[in-house]
C-alpha atoms as a PDB file:
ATOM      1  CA  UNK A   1       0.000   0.000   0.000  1.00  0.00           C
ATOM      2  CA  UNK A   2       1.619   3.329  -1.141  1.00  0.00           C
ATOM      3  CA  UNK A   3       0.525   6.636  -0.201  1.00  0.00           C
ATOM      4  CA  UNK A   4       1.620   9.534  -2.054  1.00  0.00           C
ATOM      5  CA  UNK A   5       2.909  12.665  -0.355  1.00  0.00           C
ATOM      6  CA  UNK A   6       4.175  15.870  -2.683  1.00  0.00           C
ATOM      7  CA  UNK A   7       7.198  15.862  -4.190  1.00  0.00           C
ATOM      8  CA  UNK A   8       7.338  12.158  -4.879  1.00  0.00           C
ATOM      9  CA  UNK A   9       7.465  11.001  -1.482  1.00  0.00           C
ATOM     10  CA  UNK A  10       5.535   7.702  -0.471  1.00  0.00           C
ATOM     11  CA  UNK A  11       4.901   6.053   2.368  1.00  0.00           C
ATOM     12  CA  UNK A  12       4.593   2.429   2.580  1.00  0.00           C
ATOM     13  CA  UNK A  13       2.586   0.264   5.673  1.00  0.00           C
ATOM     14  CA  UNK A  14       3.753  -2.995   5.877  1.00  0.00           C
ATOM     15  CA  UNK A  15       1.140  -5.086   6.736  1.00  0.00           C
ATOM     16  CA  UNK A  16       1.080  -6.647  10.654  1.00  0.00           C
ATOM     17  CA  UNK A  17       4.517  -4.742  11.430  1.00  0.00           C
ATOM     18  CA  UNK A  18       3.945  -1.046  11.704  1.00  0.00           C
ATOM     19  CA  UNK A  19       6.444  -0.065   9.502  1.00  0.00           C
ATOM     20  CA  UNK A  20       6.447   2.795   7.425  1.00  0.00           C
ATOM     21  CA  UNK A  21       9.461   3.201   5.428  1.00  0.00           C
ATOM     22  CA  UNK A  22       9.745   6.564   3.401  1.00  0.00           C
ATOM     23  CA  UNK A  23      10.828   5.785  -0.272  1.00  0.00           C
ATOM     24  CA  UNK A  24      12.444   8.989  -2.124  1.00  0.00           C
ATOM     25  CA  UNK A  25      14.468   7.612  -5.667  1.00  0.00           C
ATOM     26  CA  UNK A  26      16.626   5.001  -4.394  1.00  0.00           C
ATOM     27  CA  UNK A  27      16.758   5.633  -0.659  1.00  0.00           C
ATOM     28  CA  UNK A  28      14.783   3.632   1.763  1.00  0.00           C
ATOM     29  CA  UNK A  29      14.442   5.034   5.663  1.00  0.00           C
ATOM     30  CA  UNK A  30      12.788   3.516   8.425  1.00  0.00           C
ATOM     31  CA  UNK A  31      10.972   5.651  10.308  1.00  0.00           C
ATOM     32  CA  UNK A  32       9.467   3.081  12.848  1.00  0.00           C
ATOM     33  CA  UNK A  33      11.421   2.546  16.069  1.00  0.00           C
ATOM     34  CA  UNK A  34       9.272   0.277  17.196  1.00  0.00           C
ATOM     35  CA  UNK A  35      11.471  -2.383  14.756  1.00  0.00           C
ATOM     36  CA  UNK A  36      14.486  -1.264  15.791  1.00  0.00           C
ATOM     37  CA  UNK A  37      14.666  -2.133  19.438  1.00  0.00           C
ATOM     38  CA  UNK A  38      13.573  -5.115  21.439  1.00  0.00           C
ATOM     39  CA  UNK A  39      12.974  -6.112  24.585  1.00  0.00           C
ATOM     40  CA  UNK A  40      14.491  -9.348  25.549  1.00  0.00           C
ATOM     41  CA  UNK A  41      11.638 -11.052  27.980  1.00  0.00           C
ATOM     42  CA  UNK A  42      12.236 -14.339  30.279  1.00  0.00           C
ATOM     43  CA  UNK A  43       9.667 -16.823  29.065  1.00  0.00           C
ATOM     44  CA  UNK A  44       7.692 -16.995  32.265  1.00  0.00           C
ATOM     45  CA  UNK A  45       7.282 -13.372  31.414  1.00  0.00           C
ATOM     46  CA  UNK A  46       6.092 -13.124  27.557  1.00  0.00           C
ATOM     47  CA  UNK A  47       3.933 -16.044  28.556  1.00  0.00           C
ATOM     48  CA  UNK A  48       2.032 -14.304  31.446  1.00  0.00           C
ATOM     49  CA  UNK A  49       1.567 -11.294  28.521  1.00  0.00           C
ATOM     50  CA  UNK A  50       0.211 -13.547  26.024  1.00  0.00           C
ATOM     51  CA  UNK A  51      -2.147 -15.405  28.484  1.00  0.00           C
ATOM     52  CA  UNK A  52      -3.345 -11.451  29.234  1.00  0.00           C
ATOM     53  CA  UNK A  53      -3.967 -10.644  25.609  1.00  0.00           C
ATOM     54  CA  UNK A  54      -5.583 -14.089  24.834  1.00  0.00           C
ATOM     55  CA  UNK A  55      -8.314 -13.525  27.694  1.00  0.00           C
ATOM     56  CA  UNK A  56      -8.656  -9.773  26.456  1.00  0.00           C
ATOM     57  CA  UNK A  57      -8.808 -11.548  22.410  1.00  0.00           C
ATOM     58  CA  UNK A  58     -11.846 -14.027  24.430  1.00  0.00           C
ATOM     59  CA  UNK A  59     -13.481 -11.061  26.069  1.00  0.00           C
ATOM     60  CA  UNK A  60     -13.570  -9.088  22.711  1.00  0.00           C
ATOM     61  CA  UNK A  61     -15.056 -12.084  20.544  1.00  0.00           C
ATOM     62  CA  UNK A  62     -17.563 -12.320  23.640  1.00  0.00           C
ATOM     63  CA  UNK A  63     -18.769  -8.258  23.060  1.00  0.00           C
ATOM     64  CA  UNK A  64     -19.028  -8.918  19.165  1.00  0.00           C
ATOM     65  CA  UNK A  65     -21.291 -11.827  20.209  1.00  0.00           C
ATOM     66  CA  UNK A  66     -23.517 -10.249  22.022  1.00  0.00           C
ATOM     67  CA  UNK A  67     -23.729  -7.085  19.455  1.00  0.00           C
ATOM     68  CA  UNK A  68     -24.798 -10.144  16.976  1.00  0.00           C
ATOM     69  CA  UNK A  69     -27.213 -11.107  19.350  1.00  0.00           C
ATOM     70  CA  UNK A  70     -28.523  -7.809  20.007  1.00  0.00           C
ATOM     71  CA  UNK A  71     -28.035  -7.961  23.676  1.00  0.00           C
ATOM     72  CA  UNK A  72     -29.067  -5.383  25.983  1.00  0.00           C
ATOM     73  CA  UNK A  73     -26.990  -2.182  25.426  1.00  0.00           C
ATOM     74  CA  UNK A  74     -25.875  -1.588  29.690  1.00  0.00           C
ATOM     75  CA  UNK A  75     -24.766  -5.598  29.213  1.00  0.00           C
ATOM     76  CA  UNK A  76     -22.390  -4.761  26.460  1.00  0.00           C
ATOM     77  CA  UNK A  77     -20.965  -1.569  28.314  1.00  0.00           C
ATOM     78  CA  UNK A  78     -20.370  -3.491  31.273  1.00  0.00           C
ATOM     79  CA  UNK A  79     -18.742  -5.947  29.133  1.00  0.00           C
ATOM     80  CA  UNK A  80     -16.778  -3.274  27.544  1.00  0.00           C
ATOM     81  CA  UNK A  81     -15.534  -1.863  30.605  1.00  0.00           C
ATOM     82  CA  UNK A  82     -13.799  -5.151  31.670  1.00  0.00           C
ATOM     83  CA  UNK A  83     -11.998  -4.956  29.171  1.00  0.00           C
ATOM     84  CA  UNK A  84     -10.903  -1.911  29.079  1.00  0.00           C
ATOM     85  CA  UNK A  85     -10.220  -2.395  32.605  1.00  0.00           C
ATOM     86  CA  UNK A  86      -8.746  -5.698  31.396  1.00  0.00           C
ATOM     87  CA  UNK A  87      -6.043  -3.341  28.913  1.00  0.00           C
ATOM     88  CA  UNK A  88      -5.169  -1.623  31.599  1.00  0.00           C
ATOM     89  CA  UNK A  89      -3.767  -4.194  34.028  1.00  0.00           C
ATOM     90  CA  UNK A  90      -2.048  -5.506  30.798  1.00  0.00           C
ATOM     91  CA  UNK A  91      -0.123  -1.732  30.635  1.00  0.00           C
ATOM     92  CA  UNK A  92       0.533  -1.717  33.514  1.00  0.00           C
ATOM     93  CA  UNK A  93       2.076  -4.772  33.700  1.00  0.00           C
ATOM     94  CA  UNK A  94       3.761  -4.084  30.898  1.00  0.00           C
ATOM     95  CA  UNK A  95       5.289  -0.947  31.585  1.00  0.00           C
ATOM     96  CA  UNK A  96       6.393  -2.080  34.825  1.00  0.00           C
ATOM     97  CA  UNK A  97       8.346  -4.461  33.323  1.00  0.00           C
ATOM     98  CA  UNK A  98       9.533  -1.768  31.010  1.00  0.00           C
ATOM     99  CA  UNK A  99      10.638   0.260  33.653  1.00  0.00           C
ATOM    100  CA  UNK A 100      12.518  -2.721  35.598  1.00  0.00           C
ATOM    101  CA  UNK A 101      14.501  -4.391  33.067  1.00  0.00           C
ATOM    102  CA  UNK A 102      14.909  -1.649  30.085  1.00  0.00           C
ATOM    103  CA  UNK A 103      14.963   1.750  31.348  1.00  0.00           C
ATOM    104  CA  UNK A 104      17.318   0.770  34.360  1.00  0.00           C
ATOM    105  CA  UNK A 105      20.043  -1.449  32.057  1.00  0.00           C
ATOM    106  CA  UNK A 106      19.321   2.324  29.854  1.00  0.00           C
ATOM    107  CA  UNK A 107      20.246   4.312  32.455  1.00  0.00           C
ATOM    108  CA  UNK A 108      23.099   2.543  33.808  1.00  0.00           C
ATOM    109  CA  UNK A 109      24.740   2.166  30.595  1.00  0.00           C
ATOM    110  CA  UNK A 110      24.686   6.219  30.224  1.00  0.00           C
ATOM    111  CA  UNK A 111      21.530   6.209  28.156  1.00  0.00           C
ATOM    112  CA  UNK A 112      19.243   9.326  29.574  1.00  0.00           C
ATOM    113  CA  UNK A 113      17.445   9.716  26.980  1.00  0.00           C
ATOM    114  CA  UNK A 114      15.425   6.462  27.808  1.00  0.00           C
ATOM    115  CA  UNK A 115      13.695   8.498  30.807  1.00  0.00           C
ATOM    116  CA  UNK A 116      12.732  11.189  28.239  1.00  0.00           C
ATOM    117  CA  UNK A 117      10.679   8.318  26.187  1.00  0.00           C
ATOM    118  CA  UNK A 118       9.445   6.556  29.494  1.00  0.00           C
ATOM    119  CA  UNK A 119       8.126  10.115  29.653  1.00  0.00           C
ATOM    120  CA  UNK A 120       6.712  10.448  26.339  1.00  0.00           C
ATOM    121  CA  UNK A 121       5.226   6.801  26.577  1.00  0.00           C
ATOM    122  CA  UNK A 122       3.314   8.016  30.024  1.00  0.00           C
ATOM    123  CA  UNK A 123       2.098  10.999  28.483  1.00  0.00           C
ATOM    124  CA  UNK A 124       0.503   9.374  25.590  1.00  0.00           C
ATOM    125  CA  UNK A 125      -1.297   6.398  27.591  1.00  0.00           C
ATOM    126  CA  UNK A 126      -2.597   9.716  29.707  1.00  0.00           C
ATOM    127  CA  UNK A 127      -4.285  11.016  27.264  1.00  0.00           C
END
């Protein structure tokens, strides 16, 4: 999927990945970070994530259900709220870990600028 920008810019999604890599002529630039760095997780960890994400994936096939079976609107909102509330023990969670393992080892190797985009990262999920 290309989307053209002036000046013979694109932009290109790849699917599943969030990349978008800006093609001028010849030159190819990521402009995702998100590809670029990883977080190395213990396997007790990532599979404590994934069991959170598959009940959140479960409660979100359950809400489509009952829209298909027209259930009762306050039944789907209360439905909706778990798992929003559901998302946000995930985050949490998640950025917990985030601050234990990566933005310490950041810090202590010299790397400040990993506070700045804990910082950044806060802000946004407090919006």
């Amino acid at each position: 999927m290309l989307d053209k920008y002036p000046r013979g810019v694109y932009n290109t999604r790849i699917p599943h990945r969030g990349i978008i890599i800006k093609v001028k002529g010849m030159e190819n630039e990521k402009m995702d970070k998100c590809c670029c760095k990883k977080t190395e997780r213990s396997d007790e960890d990532r599979k404590k994530l994934i069991h959170r994400l598959n009940r959140i994936e479960g409660q979100i096939r359950g809400i489509r259900s009952m829209v298909e079976r027209d259930a009762y609107c306050p039944d789907i909102l209360m439905q909706s709220a778990a798992v929003n509330a559901a998302v946000n023990a995930f985050n949490k969670d998640l950025i917990a870990g985030h601050i234990h393992h990566c933005v310490v080892r950041d810090v202590r190797e010299g790397k400040e600028e990993a506070i700045d985009e804990l910082v950044v990262t806060l802000q946004k999920l407090m919006k």
